[in-house]
PDB file of N, CA and C in Angstrom:
ATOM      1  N   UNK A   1     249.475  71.839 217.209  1.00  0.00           N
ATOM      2  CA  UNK A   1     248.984  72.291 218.490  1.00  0.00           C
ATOM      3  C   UNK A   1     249.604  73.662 218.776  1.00  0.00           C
ATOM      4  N   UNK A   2     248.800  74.436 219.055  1.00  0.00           N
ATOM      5  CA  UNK A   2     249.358  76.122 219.580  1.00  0.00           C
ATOM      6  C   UNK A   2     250.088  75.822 220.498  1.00  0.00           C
ATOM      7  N   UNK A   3     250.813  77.198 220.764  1.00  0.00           N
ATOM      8  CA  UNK A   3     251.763  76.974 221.954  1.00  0.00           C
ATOM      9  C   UNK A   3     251.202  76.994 223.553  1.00  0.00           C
ATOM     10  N   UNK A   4     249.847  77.600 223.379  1.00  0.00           N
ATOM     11  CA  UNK A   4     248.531  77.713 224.911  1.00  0.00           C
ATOM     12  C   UNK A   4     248.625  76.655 225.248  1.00  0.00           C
ATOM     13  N   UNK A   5     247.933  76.119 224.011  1.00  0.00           N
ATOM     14  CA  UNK A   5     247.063  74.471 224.111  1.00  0.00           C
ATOM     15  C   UNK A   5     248.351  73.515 224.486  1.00  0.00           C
ATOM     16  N   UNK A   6     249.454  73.546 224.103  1.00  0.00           N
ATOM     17  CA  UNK A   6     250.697  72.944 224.753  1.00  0.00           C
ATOM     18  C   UNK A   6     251.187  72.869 226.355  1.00  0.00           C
ATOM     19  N   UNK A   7     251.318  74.506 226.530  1.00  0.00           N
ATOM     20  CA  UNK A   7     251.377  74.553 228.039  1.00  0.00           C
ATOM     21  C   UNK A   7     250.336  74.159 228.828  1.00  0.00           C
ATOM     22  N   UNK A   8     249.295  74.277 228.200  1.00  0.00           N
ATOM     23  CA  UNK A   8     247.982  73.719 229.164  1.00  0.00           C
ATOM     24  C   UNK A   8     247.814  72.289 229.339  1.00  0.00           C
ATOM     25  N   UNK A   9     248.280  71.777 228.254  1.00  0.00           N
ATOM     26  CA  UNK A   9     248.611  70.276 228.107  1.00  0.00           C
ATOM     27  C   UNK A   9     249.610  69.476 228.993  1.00  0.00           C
ATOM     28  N   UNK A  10     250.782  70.295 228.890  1.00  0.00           N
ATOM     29  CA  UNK A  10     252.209  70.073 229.817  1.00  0.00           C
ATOM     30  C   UNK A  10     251.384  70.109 230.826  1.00  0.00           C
ATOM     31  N   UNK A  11     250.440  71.289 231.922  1.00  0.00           N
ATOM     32  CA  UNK A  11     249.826  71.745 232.999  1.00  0.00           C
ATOM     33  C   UNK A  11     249.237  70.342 233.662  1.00  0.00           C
ATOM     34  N   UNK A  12     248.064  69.564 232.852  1.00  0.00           N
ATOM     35  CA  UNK A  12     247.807  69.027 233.429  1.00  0.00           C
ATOM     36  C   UNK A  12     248.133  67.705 233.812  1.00  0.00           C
ATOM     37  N   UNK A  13     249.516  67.445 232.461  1.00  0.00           N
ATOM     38  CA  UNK A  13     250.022  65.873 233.006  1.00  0.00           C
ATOM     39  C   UNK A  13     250.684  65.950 233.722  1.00  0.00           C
ATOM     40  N   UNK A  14     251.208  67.264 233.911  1.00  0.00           N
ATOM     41  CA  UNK A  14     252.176  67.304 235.100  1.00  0.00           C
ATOM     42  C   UNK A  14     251.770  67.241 236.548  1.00  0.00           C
ATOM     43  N   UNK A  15     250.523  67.793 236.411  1.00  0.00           N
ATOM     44  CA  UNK A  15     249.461  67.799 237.933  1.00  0.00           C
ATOM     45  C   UNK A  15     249.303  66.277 238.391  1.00  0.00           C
ATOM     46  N   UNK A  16     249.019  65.814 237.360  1.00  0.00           N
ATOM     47  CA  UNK A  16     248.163  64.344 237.177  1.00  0.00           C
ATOM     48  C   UNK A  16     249.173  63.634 237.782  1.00  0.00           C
ATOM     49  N   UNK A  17     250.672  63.412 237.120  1.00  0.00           N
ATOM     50  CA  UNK A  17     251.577  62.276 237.849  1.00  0.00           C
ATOM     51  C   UNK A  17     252.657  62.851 238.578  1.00  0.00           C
ATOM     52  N   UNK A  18     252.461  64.252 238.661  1.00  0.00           N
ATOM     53  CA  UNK A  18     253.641  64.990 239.795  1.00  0.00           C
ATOM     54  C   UNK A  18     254.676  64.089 239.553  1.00  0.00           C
ATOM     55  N   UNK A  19     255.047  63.868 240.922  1.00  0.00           N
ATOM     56  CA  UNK A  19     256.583  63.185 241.170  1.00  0.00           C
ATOM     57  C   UNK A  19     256.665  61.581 240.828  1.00  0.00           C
ATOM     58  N   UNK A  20     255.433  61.354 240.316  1.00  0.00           N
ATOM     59  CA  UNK A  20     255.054  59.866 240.444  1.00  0.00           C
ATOM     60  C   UNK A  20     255.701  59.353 238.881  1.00  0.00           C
ATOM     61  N   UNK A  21     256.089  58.006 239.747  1.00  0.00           N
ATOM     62  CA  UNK A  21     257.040  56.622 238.409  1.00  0.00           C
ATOM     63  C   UNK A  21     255.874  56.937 237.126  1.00  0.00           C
ATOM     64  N   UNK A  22     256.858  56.733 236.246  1.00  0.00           N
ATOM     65  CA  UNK A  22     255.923  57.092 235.061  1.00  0.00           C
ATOM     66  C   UNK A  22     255.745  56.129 233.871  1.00  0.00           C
ATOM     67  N   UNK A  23     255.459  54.711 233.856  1.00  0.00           N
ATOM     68  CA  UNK A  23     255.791  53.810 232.787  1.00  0.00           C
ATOM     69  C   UNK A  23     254.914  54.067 231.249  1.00  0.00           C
ATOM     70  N   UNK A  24     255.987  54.114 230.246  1.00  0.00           N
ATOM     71  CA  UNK A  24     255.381  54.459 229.027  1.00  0.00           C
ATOM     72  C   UNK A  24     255.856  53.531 227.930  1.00  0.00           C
ATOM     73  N   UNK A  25     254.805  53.648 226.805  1.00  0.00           N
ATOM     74  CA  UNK A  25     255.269  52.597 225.700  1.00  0.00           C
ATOM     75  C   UNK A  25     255.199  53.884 224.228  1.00  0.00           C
ATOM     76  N   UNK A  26     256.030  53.728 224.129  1.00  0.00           N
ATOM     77  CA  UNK A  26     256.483  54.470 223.009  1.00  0.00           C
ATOM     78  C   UNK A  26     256.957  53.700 221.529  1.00  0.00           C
ATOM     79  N   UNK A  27     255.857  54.463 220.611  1.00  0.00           N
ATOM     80  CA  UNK A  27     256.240  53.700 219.311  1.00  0.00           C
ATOM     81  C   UNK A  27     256.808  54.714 218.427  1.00  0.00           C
ATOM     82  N   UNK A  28     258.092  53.909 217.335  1.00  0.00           N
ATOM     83  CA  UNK A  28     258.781  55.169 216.555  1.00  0.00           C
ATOM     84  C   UNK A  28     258.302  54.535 214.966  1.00  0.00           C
ATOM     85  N   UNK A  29     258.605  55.677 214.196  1.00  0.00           N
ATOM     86  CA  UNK A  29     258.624  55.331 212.868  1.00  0.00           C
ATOM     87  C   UNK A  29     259.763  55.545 212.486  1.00  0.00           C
ATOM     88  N   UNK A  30     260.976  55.248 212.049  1.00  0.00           N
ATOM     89  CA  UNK A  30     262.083  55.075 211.378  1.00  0.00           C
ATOM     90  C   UNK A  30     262.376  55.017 209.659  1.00  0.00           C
ATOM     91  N   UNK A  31     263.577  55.432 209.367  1.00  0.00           N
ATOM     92  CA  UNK A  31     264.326  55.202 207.763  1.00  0.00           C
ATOM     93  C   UNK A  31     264.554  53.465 208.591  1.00  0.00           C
ATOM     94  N   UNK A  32     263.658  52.550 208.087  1.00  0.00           N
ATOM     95  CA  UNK A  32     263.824  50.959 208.120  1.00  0.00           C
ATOM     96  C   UNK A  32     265.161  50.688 207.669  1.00  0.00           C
ATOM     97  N   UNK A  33     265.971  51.011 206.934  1.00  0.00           N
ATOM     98  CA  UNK A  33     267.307  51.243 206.774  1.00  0.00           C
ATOM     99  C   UNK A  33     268.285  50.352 207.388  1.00  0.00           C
ATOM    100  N   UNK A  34     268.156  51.491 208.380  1.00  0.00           N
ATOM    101  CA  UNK A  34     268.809  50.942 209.750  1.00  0.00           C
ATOM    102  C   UNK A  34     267.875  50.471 211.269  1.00  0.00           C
ATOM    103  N   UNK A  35     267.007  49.831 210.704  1.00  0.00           N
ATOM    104  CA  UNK A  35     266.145  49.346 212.003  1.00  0.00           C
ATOM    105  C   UNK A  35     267.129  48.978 213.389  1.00  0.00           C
ATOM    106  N   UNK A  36     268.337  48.418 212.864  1.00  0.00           N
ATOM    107  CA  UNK A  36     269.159  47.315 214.107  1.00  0.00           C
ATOM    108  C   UNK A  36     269.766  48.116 214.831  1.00  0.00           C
ATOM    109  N   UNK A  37     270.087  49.627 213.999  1.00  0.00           N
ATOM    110  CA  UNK A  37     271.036  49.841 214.716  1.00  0.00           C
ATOM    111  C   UNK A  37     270.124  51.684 215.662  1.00  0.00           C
ATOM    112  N   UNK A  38     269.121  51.770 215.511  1.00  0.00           N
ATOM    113  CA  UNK A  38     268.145  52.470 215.768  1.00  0.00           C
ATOM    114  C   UNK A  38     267.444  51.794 216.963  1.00  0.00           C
ATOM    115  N   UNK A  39     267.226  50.570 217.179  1.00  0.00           N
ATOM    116  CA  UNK A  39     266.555  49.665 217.855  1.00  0.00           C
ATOM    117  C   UNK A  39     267.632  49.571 219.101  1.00  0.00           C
ATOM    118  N   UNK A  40     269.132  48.976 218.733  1.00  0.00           N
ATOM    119  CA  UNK A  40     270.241  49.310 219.460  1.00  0.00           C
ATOM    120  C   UNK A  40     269.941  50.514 220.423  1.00  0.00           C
ATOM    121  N   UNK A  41     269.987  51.900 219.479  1.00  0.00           N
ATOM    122  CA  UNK A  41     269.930  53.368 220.507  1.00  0.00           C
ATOM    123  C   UNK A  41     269.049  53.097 221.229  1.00  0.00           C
ATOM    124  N   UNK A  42     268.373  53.089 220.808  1.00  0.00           N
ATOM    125  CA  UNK A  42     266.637  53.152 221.757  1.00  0.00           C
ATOM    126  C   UNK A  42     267.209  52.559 223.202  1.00  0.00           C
ATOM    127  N   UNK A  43     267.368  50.711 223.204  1.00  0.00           N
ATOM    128  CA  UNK A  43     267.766  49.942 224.300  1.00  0.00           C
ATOM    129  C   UNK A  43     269.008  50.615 224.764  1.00  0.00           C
ATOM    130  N   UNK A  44     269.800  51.073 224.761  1.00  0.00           N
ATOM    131  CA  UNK A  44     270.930  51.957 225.361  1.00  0.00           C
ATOM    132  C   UNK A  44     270.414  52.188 226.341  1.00  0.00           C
ATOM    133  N   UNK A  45     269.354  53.164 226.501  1.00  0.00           N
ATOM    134  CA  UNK A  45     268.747  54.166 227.344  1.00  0.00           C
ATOM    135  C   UNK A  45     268.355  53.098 228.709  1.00  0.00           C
ATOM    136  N   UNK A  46     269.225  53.895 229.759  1.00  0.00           N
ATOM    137  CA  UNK A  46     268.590  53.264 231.342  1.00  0.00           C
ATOM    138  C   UNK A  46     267.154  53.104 231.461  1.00  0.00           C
ATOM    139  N   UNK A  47     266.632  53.667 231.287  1.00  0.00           N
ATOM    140  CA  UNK A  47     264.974  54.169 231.508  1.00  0.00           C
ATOM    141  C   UNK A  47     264.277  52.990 230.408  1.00  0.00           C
ATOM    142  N   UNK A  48     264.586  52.651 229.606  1.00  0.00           N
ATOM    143  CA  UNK A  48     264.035  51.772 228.191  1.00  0.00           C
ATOM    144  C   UNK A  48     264.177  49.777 229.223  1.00  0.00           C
ATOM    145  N   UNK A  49     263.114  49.119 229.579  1.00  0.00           N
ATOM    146  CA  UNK A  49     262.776  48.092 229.344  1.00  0.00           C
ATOM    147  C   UNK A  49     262.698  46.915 228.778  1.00  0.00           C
ATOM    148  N   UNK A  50     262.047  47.038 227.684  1.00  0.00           N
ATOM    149  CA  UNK A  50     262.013  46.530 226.228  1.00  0.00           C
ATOM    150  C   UNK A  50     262.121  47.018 224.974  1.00  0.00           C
ATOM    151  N   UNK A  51     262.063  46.883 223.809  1.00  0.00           N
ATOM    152  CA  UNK A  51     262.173  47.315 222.741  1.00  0.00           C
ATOM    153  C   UNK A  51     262.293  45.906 221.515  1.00  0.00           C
ATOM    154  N   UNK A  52     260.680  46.324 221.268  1.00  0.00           N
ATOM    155  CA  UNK A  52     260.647  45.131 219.868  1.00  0.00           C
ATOM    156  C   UNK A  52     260.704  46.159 218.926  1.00  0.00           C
ATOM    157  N   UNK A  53     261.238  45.428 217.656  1.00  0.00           N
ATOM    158  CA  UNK A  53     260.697  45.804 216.060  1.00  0.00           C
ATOM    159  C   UNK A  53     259.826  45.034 215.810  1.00  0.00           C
ATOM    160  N   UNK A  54     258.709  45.812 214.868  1.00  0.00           N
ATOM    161  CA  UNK A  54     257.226  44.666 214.714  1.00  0.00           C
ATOM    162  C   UNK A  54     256.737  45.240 213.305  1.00  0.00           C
ATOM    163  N   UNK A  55     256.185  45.046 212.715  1.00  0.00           N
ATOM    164  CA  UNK A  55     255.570  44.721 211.808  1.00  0.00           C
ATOM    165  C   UNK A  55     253.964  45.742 212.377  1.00  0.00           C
ATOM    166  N   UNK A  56     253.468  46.659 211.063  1.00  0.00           N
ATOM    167  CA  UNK A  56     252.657  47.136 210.678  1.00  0.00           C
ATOM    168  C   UNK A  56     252.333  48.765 210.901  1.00  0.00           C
ATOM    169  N   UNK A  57     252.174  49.378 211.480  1.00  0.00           N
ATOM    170  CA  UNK A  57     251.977  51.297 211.033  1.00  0.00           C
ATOM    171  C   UNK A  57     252.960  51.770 212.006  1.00  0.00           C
ATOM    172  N   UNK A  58     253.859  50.687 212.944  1.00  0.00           N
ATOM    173  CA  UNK A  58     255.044  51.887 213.556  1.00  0.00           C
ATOM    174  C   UNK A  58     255.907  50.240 213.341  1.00  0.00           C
ATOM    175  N   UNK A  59     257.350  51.030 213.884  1.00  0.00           N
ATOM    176  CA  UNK A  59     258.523  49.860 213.700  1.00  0.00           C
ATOM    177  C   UNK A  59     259.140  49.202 214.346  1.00  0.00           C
ATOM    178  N   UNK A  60     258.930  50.209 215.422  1.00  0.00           N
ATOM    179  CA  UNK A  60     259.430  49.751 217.034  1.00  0.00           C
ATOM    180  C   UNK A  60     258.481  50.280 217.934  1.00  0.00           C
ATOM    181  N   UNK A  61     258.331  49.368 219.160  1.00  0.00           N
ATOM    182  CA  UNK A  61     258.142  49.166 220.249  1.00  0.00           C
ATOM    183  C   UNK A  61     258.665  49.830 221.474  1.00  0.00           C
ATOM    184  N   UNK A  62     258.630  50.329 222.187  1.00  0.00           N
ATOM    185  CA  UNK A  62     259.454  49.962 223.780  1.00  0.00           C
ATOM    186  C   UNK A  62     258.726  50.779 224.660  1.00  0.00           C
ATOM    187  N   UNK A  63     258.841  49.955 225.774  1.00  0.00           N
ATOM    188  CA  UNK A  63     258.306  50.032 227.070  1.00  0.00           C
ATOM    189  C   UNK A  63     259.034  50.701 228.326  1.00  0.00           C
ATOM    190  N   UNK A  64     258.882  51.681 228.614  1.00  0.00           N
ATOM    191  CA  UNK A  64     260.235  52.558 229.502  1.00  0.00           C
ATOM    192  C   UNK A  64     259.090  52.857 230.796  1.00  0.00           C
ATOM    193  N   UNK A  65     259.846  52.997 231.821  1.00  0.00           N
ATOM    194  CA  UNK A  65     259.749  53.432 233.208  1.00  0.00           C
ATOM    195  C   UNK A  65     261.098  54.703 233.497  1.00  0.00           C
ATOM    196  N   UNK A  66     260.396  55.898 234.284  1.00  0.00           N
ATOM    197  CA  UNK A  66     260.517  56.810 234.343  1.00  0.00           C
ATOM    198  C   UNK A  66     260.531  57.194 235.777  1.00  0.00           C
ATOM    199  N   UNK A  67     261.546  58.013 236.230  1.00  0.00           N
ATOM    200  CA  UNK A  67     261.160  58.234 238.001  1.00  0.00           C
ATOM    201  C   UNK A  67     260.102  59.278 237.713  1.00  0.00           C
ATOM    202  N   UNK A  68     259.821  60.262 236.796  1.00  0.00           N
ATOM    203  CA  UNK A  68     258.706  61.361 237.100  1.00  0.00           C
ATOM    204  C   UNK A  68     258.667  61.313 235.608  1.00  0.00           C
ATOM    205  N   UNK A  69     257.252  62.523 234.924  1.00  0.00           N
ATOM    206  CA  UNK A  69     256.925  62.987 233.739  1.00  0.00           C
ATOM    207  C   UNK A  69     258.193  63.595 233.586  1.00  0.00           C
ATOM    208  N   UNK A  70     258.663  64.407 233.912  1.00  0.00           N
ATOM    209  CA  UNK A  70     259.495  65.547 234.038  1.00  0.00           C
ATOM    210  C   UNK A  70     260.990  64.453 232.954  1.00  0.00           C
ATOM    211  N   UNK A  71     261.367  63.533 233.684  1.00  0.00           N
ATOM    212  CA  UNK A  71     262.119  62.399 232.983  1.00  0.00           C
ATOM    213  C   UNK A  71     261.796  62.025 231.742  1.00  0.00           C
ATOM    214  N   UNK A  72     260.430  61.444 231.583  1.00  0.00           N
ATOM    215  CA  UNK A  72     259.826  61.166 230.271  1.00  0.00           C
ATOM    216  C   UNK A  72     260.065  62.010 229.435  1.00  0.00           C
ATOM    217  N   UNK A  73     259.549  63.092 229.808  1.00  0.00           N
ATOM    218  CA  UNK A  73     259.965  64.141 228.590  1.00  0.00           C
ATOM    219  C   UNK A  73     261.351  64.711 228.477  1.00  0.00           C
ATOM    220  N   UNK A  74     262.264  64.604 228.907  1.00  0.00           N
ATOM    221  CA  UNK A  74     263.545  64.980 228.763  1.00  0.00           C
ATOM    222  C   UNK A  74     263.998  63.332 228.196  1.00  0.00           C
ATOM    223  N   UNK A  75     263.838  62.490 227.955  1.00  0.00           N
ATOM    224  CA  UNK A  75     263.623  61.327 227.287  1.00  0.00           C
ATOM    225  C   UNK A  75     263.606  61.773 225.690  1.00  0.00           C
ATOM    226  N   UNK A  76     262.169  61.997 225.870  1.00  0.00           N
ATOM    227  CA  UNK A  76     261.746  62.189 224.347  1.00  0.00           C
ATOM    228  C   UNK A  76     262.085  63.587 223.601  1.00  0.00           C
ATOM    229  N   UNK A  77     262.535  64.299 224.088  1.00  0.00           N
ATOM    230  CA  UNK A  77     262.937  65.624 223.207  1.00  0.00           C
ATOM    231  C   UNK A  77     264.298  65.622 223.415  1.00  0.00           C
ATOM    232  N   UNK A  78     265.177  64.748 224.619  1.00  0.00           N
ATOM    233  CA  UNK A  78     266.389  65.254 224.440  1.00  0.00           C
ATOM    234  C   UNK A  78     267.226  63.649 223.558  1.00  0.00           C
ATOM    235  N   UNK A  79     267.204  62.780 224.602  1.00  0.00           N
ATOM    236  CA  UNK A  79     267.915  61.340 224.209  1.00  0.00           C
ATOM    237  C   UNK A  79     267.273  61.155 222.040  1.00  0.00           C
ATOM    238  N   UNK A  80     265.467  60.569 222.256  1.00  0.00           N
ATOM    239  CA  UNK A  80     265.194  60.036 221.536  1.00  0.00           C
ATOM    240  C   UNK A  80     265.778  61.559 219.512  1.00  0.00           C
ATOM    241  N   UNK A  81     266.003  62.552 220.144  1.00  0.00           N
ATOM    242  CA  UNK A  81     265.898  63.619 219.367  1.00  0.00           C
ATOM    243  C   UNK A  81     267.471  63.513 218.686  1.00  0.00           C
ATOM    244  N   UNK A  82     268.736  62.628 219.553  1.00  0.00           N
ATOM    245  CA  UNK A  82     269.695  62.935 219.097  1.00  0.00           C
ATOM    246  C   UNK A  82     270.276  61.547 218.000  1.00  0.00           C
ATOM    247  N   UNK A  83     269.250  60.561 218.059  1.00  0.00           N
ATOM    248  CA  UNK A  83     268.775  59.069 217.454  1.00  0.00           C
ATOM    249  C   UNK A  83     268.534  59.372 215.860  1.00  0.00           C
ATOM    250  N   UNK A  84     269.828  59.201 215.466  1.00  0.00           N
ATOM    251  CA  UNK A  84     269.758  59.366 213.429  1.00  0.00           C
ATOM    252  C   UNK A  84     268.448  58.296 213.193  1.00  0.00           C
ATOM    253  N   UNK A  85     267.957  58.488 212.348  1.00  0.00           N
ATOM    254  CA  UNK A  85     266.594  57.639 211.762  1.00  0.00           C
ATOM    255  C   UNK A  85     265.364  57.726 212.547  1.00  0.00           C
ATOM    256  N   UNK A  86     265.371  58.346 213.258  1.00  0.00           N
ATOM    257  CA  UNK A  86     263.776  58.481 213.966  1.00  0.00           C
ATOM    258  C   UNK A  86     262.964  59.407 213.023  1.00  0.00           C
ATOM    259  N   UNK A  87     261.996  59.448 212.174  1.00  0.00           N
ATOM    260  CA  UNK A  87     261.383  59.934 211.749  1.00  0.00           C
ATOM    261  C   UNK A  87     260.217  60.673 212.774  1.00  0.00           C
ATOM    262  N   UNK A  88     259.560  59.841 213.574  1.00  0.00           N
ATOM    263  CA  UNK A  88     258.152  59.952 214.233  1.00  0.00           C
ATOM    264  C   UNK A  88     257.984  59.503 215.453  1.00  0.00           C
ATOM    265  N   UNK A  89     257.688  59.393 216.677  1.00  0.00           N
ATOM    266  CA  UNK A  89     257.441  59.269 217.718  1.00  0.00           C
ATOM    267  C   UNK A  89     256.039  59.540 218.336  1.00  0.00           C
ATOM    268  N   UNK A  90     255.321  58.385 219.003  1.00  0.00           N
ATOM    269  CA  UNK A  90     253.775  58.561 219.519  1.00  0.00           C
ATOM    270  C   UNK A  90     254.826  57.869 220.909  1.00  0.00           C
ATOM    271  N   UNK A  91     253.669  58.711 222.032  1.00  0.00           N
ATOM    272  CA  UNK A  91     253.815  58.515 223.627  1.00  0.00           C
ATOM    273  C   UNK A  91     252.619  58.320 224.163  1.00  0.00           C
ATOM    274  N   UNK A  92     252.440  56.989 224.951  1.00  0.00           N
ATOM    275  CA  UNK A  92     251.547  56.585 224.986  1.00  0.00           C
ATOM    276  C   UNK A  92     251.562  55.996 226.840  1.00  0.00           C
ATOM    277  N   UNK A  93     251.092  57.208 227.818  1.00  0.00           N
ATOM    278  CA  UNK A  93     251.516  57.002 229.181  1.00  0.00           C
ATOM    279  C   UNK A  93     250.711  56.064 229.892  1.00  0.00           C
ATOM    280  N   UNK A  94     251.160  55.068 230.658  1.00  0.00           N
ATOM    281  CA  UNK A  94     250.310  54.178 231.448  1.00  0.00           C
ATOM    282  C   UNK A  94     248.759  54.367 232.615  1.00  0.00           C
ATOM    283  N   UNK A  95     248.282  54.437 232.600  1.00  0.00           N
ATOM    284  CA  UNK A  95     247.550  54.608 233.382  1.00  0.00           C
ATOM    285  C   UNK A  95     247.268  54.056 234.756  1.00  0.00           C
ATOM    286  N   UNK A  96     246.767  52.602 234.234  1.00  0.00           N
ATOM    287  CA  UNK A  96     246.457  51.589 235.256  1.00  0.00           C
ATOM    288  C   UNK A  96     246.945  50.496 234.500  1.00  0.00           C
ATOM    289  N   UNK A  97     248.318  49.539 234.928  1.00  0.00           N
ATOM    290  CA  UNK A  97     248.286  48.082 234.665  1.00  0.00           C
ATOM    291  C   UNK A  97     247.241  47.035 235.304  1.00  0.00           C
ATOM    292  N   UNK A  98     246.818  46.335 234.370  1.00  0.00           N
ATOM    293  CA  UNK A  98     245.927  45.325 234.911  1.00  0.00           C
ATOM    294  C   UNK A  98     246.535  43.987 234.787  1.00  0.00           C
ATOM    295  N   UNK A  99     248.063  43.951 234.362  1.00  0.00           N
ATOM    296  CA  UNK A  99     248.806  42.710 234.149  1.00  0.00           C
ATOM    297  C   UNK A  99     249.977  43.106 233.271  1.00  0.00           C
ATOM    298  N   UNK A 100     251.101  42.609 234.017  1.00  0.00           N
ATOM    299  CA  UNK A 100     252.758  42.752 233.471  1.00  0.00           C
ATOM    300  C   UNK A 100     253.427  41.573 233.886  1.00  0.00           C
ATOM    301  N   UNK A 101     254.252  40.927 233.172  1.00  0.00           N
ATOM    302  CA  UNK A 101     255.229  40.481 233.323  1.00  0.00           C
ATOM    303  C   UNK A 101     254.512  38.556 233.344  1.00  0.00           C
ATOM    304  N   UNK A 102     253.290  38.736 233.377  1.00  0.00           N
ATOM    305  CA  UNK A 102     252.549  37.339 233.608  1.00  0.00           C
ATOM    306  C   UNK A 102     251.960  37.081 234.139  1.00  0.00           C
ATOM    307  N   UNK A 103     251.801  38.420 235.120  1.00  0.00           N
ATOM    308  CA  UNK A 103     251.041  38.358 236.819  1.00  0.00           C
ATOM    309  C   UNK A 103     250.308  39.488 236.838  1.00  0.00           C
ATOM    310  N   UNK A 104     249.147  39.044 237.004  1.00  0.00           N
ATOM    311  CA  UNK A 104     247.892  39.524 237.303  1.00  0.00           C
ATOM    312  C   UNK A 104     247.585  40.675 238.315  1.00  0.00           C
ATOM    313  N   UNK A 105     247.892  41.964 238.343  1.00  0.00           N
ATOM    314  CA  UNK A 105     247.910  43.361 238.563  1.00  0.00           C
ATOM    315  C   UNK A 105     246.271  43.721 239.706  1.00  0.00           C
ATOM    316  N   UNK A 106     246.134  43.764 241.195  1.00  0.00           N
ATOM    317  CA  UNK A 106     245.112  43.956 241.516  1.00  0.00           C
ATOM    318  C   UNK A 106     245.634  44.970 242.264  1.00  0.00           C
ATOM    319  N   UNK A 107     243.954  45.469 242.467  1.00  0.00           N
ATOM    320  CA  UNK A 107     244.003  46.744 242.864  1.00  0.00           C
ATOM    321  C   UNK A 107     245.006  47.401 244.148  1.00  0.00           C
ATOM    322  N   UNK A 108     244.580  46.619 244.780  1.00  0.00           N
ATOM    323  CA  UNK A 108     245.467  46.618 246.158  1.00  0.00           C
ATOM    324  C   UNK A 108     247.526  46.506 246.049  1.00  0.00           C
ATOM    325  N   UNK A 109     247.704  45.898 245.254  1.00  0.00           N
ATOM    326  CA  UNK A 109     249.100  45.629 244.419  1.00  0.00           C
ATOM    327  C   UNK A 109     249.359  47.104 244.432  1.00  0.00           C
ATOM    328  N   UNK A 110     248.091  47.542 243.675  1.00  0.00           N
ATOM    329  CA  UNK A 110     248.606  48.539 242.565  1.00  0.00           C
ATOM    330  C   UNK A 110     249.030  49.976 244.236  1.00  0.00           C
ATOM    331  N   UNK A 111     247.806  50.019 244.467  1.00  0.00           N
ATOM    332  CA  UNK A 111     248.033  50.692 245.702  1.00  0.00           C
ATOM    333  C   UNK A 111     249.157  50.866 246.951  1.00  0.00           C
ATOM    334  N   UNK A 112     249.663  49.473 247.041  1.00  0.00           N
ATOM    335  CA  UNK A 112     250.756  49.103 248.039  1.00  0.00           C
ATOM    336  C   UNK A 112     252.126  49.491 246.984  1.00  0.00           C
ATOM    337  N   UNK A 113     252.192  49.505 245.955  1.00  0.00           N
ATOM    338  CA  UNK A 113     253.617  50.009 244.850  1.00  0.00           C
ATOM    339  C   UNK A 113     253.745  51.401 245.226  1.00  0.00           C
ATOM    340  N   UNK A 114     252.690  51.842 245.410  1.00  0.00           N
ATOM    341  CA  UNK A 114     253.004  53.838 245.317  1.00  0.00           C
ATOM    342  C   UNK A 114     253.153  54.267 246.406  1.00  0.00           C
ATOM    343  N   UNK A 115     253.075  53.145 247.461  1.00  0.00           N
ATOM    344  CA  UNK A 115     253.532  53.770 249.054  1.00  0.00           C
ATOM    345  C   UNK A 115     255.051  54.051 249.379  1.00  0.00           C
TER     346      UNK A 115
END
């Protein structure tokens, strides 16, 4: 990606969730090596949720909440960057939950959280 097409990119997710909580699921590719102790770093992190290792085109899992984008990404270029064995990283930002935790996510829920 050029460096335009980057800032223009940064431009509009930043518009999109401003100051707003930011929950993301992020998958890594790793030296499998040391899965345990890579999996370990990851869960360290305040912001990190969950974190499975799984089986098939990435290795880990985890599910993080964020007070803003601005967080997320100082997440992923600063914390996840200083993590021996990370090969690869995909970010994958929430949009709309329609169900977490077991319980069934409606609209109005969703609306009354961001007040």
């Amino acid at each position: 990606m050029e460096e335009k097409d980057k800032k223009e990119y940064e431009e509009v997710i930043s518009s999109y969730y401003g100051e707003d909580q930011v929950t993301a699921l992020v998958t890594f590719k790793i030296d499998t090596k040391g899965s345990d102790d890579v999996a370990g770093k990851i869960a360290e992190s305040g912001n990190i949720e969950d974190v499975f290792l799984v089986t098939g085109d990435t290795d880990i899992i985890a599910k993080a909440r964020f007070p803003n984008y601005a967080a997320l990404k100082k997440f992923i270029v600063d914390e996840v960057a200083e993590i021996p064995g990370i090969k690869e990283t995909r970010t994958f930002m929430v949009v709309t939950t329609f169900k977490e935790k077991g319980r069934i996510i409606r609209d109005a829920d969703e609306d009354e959280s961001k007040e």
